[in-house]
Protein backbone atom coordinates (compact mmCIF):
# COMPACT_ATOMS: atom_id res chain seq x y z
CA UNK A 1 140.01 52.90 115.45
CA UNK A 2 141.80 56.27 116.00
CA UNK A 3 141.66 59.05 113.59
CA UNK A 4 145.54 59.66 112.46
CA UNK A 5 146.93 62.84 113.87
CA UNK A 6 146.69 65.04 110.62
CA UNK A 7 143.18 63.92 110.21
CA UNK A 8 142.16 65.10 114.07
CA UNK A 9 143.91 68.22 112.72
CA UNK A 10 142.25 69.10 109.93
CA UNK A 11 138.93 68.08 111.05
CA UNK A 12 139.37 70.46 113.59
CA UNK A 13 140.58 73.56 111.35
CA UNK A 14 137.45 72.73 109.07
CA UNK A 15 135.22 72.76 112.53
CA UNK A 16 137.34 76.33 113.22
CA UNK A 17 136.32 77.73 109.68
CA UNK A 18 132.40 76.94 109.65
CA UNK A 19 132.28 78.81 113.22
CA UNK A 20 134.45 81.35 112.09
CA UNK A 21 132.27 82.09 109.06
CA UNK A 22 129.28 81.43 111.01
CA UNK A 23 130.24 84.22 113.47
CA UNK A 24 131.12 86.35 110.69
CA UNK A 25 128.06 85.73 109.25
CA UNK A 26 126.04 86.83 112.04
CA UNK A 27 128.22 90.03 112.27
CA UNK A 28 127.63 91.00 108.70
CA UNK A 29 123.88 91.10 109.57
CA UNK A 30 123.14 94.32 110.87
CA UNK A 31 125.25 95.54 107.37
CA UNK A 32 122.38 94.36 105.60
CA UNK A 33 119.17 95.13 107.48
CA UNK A 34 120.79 98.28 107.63
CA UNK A 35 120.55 98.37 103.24
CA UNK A 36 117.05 97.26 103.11
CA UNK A 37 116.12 99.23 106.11
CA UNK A 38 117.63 102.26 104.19
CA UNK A 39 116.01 101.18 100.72
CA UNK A 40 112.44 100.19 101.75
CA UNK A 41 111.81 103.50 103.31
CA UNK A 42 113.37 105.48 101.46
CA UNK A 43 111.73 108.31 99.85
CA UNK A 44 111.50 106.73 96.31
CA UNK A 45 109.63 103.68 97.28
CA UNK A 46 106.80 106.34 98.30
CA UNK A 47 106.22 105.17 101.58
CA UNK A 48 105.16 101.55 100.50
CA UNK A 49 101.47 102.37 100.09
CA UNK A 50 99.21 102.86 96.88
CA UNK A 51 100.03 106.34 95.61
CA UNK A 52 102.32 105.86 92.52
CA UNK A 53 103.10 101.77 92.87
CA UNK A 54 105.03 102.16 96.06
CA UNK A 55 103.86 98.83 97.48
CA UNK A 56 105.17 96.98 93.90
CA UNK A 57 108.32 99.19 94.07
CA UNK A 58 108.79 97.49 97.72
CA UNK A 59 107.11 94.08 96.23
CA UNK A 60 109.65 93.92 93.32
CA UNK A 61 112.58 94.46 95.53
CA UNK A 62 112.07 91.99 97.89
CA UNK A 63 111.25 89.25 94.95
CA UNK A 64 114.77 90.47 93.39
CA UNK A 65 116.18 89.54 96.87
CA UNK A 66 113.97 86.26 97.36
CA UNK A 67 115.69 85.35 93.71
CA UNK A 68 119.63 86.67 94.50
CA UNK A 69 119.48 83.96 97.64
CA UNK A 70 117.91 81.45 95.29
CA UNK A 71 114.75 80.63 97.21
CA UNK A 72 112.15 78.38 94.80
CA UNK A 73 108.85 79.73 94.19
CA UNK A 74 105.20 78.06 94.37
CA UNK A 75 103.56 78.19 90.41
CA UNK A 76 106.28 80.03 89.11
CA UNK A 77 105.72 82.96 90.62
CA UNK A 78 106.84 84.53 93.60
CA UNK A 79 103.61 86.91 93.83
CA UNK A 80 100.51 86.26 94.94
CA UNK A 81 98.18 88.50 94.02
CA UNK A 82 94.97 89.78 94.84
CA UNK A 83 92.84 93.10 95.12
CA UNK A 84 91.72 95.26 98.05
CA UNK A 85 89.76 98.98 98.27
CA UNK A 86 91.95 101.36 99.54
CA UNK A 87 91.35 104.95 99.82
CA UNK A 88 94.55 107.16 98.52
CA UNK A 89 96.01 110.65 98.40
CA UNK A 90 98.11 111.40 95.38
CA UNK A 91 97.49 114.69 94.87
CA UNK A 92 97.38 118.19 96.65
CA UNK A 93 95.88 118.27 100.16
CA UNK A 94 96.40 121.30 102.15
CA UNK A 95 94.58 123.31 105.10
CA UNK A 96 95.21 127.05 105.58
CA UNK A 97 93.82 128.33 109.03
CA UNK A 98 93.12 131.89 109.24
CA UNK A 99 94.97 132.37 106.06
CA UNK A 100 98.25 130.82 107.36
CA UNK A 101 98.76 127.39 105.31
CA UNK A 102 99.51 124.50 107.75
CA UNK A 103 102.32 121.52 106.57
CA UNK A 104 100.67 118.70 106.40
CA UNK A 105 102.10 115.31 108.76
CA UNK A 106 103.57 118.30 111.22
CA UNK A 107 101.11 120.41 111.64
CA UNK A 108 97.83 117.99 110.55
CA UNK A 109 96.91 115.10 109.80
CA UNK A 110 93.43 114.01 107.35
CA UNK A 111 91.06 111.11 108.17
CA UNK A 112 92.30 108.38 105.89
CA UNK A 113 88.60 107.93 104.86
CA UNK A 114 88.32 111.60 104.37
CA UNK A 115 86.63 112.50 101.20
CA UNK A 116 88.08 115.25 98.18
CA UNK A 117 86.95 118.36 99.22
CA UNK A 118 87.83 122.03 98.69
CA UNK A 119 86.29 125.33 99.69
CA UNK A 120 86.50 127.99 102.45
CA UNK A 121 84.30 127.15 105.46
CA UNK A 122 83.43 128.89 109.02
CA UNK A 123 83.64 127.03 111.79
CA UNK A 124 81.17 126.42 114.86
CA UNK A 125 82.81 125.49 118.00
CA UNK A 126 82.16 122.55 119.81
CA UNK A 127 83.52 121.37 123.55
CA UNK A 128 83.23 117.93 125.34
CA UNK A 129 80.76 119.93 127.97
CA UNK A 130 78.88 121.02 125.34
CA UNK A 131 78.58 117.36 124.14
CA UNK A 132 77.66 116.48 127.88
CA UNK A 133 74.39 119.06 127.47
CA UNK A 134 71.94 117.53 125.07
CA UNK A 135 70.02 120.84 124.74
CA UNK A 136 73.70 122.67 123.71
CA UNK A 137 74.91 120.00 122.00
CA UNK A 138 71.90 119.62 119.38
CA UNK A 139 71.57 123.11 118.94
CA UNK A 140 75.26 123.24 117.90
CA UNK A 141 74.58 120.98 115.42
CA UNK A 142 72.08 122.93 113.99
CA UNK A 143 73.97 125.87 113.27
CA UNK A 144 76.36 123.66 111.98
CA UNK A 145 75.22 123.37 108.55
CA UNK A 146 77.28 124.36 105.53
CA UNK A 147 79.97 125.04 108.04
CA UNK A 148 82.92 122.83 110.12
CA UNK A 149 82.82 121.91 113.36
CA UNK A 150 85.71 122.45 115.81
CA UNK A 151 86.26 120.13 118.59
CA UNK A 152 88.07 121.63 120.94
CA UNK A 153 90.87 119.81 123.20
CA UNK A 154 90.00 117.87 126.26
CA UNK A 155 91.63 115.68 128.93
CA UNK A 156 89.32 112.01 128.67
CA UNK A 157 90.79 111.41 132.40
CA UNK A 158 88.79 114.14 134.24
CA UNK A 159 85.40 112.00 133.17
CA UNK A 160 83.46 109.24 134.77
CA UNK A 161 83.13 106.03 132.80
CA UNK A 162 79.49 107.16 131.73
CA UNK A 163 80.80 110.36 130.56
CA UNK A 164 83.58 108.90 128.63
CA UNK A 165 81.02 106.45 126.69
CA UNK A 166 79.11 109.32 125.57
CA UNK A 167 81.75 111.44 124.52
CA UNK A 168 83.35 108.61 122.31
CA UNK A 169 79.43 108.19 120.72
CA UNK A 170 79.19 111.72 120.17
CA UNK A 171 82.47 112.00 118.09
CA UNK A 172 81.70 108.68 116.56
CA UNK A 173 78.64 110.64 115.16
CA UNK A 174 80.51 113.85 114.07
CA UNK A 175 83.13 111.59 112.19
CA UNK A 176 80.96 109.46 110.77
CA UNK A 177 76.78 109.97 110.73
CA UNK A 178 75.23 110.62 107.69
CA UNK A 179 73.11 113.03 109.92
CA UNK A 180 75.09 115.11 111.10
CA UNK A 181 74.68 118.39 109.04
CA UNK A 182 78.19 119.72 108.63
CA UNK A 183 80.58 120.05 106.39
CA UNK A 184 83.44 118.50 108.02
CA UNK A 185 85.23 118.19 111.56
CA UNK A 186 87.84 119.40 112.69
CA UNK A 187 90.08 118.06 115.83
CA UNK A 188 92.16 119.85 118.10
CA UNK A 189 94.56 117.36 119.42
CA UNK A 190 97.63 117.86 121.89
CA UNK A 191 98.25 113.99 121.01
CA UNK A 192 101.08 113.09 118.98
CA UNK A 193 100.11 112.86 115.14
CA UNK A 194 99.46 109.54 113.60
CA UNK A 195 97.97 108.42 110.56
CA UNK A 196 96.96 105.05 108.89
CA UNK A 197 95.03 103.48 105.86
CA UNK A 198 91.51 102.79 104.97
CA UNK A 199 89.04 100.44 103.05
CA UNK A 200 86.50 102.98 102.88
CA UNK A 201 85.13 106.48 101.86
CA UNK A 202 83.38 108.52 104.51
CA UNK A 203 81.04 111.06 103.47
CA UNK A 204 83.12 114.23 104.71
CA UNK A 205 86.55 115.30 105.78
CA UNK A 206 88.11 115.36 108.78
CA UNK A 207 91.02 117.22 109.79
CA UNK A 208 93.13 116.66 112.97
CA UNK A 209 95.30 119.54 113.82
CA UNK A 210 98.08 119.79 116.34
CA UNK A 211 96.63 122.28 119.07
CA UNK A 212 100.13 123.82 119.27
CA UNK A 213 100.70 124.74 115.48
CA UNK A 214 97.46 126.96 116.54
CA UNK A 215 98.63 130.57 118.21
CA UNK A 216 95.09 132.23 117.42
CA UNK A 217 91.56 131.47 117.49
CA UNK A 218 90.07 129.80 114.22
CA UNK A 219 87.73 131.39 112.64
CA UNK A 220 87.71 129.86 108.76
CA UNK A 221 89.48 126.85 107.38
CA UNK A 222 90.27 126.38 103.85
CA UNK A 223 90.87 123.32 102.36
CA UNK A 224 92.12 121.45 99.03
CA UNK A 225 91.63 117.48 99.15
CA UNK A 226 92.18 115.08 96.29
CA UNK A 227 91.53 111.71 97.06
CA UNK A 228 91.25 108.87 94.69
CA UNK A 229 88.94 105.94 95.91
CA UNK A 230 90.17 102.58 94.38
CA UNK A 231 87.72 99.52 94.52
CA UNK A 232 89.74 96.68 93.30
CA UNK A 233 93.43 97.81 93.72
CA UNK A 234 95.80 94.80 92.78
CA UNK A 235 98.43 94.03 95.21
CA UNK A 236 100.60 91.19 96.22
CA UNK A 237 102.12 88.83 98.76
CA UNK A 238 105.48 87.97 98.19
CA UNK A 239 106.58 84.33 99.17
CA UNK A 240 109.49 82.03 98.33
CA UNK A 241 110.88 78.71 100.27
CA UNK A 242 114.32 77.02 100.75
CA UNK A 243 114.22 73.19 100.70
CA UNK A 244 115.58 72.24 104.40
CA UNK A 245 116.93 68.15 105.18
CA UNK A 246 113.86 67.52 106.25
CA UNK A 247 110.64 67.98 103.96
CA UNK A 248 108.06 66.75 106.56
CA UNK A 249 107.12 70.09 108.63
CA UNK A 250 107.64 73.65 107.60
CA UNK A 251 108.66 76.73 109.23
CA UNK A 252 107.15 79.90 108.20
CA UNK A 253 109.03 83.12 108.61
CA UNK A 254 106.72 86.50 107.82
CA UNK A 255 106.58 90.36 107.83
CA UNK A 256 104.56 92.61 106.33
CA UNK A 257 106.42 95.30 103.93
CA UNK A 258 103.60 97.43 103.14
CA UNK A 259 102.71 100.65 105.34
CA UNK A 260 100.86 103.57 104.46
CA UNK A 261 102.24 105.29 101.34
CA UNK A 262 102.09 109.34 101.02
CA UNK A 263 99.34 111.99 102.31
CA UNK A 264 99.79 114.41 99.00
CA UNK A 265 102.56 115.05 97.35
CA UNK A 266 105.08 115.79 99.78
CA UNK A 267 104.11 113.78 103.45
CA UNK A 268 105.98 110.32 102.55
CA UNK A 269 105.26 107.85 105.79
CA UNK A 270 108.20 106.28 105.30
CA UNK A 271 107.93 103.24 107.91
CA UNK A 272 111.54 102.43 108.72
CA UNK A 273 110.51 100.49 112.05
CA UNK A 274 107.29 99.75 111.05
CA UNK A 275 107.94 97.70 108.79
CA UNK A 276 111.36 97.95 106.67
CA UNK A 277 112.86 96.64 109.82
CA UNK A 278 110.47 93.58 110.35
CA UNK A 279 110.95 92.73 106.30
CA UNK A 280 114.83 93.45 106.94
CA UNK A 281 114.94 90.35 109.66
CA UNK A 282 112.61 88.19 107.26
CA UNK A 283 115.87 88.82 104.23
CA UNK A 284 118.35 88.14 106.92
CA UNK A 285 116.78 85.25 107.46
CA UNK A 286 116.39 84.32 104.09
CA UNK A 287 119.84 85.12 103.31
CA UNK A 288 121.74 83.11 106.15
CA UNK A 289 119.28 79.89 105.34
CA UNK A 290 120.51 80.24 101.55
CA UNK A 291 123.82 79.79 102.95
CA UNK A 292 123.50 77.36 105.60
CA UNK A 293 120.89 74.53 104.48
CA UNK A 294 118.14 74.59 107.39
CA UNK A 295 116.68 71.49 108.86
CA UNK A 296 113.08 71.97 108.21
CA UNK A 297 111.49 73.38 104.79
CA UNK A 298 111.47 76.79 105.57
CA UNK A 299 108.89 79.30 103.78
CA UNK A 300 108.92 83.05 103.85
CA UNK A 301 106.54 84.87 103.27
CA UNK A 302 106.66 89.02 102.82
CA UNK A 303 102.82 90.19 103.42
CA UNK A 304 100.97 93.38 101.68
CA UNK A 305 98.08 95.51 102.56
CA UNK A 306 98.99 94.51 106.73
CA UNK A 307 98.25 98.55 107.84
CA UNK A 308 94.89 97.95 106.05
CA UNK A 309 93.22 95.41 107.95
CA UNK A 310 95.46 91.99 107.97
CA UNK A 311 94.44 92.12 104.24
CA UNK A 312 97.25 90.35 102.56
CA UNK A 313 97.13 87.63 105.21
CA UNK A 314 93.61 86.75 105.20
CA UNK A 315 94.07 85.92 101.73
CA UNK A 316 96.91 84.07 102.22
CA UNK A 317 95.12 81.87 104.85
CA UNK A 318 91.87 81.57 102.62
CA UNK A 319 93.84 80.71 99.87
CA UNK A 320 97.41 79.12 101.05
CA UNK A 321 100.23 77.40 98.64
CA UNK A 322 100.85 74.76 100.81
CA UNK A 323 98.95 72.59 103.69
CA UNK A 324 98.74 75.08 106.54
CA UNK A 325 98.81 71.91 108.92
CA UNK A 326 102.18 71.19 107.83
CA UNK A 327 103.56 74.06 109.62
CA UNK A 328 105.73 73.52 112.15
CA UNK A 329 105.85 76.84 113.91
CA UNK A 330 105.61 80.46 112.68
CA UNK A 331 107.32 83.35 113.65
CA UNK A 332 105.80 86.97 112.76
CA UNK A 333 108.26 90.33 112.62
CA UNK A 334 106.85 93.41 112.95
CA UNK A 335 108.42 96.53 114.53
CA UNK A 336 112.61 94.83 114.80
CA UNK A 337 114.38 98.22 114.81
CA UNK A 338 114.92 98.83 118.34
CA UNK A 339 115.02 96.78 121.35
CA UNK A 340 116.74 98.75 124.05
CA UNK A 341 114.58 97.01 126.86
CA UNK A 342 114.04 93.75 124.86
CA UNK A 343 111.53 91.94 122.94
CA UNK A 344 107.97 90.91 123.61
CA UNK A 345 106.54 87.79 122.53
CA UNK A 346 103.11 87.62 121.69
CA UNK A 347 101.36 84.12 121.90
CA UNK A 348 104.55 83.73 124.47
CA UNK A 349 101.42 82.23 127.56
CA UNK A 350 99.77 80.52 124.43
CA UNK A 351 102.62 78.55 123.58
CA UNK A 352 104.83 78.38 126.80
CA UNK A 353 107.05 75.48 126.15
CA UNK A 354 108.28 77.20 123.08
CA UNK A 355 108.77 80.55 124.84
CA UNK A 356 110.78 78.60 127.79
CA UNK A 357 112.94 77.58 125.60
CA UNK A 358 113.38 81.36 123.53
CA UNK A 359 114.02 82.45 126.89
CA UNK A 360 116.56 80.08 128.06
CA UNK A 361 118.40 80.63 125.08
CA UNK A 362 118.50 84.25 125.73
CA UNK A 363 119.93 83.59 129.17
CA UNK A 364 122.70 81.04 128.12
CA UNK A 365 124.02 83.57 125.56
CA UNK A 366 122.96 86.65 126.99
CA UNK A 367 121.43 88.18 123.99
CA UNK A 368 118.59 90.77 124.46
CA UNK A 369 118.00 92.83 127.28
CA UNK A 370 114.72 90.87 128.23
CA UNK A 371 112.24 88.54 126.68
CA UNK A 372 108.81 89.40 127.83
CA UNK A 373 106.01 87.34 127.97
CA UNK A 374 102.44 88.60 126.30
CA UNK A 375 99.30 86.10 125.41
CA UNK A 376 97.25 86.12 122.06
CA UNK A 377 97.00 89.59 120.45
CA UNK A 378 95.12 89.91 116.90
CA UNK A 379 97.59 92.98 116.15
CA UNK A 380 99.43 91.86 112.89
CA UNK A 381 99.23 89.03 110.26
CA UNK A 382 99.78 86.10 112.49
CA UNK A 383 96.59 86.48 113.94
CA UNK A 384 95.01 85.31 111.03
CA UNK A 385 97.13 82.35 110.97
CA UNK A 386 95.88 81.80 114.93
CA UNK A 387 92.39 81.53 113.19
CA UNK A 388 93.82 78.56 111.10
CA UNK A 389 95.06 76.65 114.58
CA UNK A 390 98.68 77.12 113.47
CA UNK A 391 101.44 77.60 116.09
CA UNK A 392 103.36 80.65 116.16
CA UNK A 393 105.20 83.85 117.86
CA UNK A 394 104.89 87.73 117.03
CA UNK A 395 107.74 89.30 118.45
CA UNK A 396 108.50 92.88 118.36
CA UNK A 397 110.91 95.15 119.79
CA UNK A 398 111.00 97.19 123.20
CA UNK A 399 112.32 100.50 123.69
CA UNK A 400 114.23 103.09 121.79
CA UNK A 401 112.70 105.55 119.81
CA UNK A 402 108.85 106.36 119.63
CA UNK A 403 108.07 107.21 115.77
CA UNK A 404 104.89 105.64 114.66
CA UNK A 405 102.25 105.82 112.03
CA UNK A 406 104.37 109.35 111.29
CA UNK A 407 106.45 110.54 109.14
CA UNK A 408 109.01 110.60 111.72
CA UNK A 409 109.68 106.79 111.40
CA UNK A 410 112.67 107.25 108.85
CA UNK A 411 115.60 105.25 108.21
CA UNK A 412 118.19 107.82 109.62
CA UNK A 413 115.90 107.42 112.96
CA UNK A 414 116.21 103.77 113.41
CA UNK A 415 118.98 102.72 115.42
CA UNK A 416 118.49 98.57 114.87
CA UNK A 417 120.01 98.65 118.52
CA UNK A 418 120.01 94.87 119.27
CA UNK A 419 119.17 93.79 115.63
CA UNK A 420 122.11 91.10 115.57
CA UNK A 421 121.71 89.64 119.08
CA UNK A 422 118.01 89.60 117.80
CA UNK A 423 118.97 87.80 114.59
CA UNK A 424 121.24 85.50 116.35
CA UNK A 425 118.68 84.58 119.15
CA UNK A 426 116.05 83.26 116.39
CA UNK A 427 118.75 81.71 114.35
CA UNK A 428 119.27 79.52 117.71
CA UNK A 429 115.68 79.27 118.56
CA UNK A 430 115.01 77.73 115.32
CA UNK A 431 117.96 75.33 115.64
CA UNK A 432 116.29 73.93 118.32
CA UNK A 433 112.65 73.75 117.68
């Protein structure tokens, strides 16, 4: 039987609408990555770490959203909680060099294990060729006590393989070796620098200081560090789900939102890219699924305590809400902001069938620059789900601007170049899984 005319008609402006607002849909979500971007790191959520509740500031936020889109909860609660160590800075930390105070994330950076400290110490200089002499070496060391060492800069590239190994032992044991006799170390670095977090408390400071904020030989270096060691600091995984048509598999969308909180009180690492813009996809995603009813049970899942150690997911996989076998496929965001030269796809060789058919996808509607292909990687929290046998990408972003573990990585920095063709791509990918 035919449909009558004004049927056909209709049917097709109700066809016209859904793409219309699909499309408009899709356009609208670089708008909103670009608000959570902006909110996550912003200076009041205090860099997302564990000086003054940033990673609950970030945690609550993200559960507000979870509950605007109307995603159900598992027990009640969208938290899941549990504790870590973590070792914090919430109070002063500065270095003065010859007298001439240093800004801390520009000028220098402190161990995250680093210990409170504070004093005025001389320094005894130490160079890689000196490390390469036993005889020099040791008797460095022993005038070393009660004062810092200096490690001088040096260019790794102009050693043999041999040479290297020793090097990296000897600094292993100046960072780290209850023996050694000093103070504290100090680095000279021409490296860019970066920080991160840690699970532990060494037994003496180290400070890594850009060679170039240097215009005079060091003599003395005085420093005030207040740490705070926590043992059992509660945090939380945030996780939500939106019933799909079909409630045999899942999908399982993550990013972590934590990153690595504040060095004192004024060095925020704000951690725009990495990873405001990863948690930013995960919402979009949330948000377009709350408005157009995906086919599988979809689960999403925003991670803590990822910059200190895959914490938050190792928990989640030792202790998970729902039958990890279940799970369909996974997809991990981490590092969205950019994507100038593309994406890369880690687990893409693992899993080729599925990355065949990302990449053809890419090519039909000419999305991102390039999909690149990388194998297994245990570099963010869907390794721990590879440990559980579950199927899954970690794609991040190519290109574009280089801030990283710094406090460089702000919002205003973060140009979410191919965020929407990157949106749209997994949208379709997930279609046809």
């Amino acid at each position: 039987m035919r449909m009558p005319r004004f049927r056909m008609i209709k049917y097709f402006l109700v066809c016209l609408m859904l793409c219309l607002n699909f499309d408009l849909s899709i356009a609208q979500t670089v708008d909103y990555a670009r608000k959570v971007v902006n909110t996550l790191a912003s200076d009041e959520f205090k860099g997302r770490g564990y000086v003054d509740n940033g990673d609950k500031l970030a945690a609550d936020f993200i559960r507000n959203e979870f509950q605007k889109f109307g995603l159900r909860s598992f027990n009640d609660s969208y938290y899941q909680r549990f504790e870590t160590a973590v070792n914090t800075f919430p109070d002063e930390v500065s270095v003065q060099i010859n007298g001439e105070l240093l800004q801390v994330g520009t000028d220098f950076l402190i161990d995250p294990s680093s210990p409170s400290i504070e004093g005025t110490y001389d320094l005894v200089t130490i160079t890689v060729d000196d490390i390469l002499d036993s005889d020099k070496f040791f008797n460095k060391l022993r005038a070393s006590r009660g004062k810092f060492i200096l490690l001088t800069p040096f260019d790794v590239t102009k050693y043999t393989e041999s040479q290297k190994t020793r090097i990296d032992e000897a600094i292993r044991f100046l960072k780290y070796h209850f023996q050694n006799p000093a103070e504290g170390l100090v680095i000279l670095s021409e490296d860019k620098l970066t920080w991160s977090g840690s699970t532990v408390k060494s037994s003496r400071p180290i400070v890594t200081i850009q060679s170039s904020s240097i215009e005079e030989d060091i003599e003395s270096i005085e420093l005030k560090i207040q740490g705070k060691f926590h043992d059992n600091y509660s945090t939380q995984n945030v996780i939500g789900y939106i019933d799909g048509q079909r409630n045999d598999s899942l999908i399982v969308l993550i990013a972590h939102y934590d990153h690595l909180g504040m060095l004192g009180k004024n060095a925020v690492f704000n951690g725009a890219n990495d990873n405001a813009s990863g948690t930013a996809m995960l919402l979009s995603l949330a948000k377009h699924y709350s408005e157009y009813k995906p086919e599988f049970n979809t689960v999403f899942i925003a991670f803590g305590a990822e910059e200190l150690g895959l914490i938050g997911s190792k928990y989640f996989t030792e202790h998970p809400l729902f039958d990890l076998s279940k799970i369909k496929f996974l997809m991990n965001f981490d590092l969205a902001g950019t994507g100038d030269e593309g994406i890369q796809v880690v687990n893409g060789s693992v899993y080729k069938n599925k990355f065949d058919l990302l990449t053809s996808i890419n090519e039909e509607n000419k999305l991102v620059p390039e999909v690149r292909i990388r194998g297994a990687a245990c570099n963010s929290d869907h390794c721990m789900f590879d440990r559980k046998d579950v199927p899954g990408f970690y794609i991040y972003t190519l290109g574009g601007i280089k801030a990283y573990h710094d406090i460089y990585d702000r919002p205003e920095t973060l140009p979410l170049t191919e965020f929407e063709d990157y949106f749209e791509l997994i949208i379709e990918f997930l279609a046809q899984l």
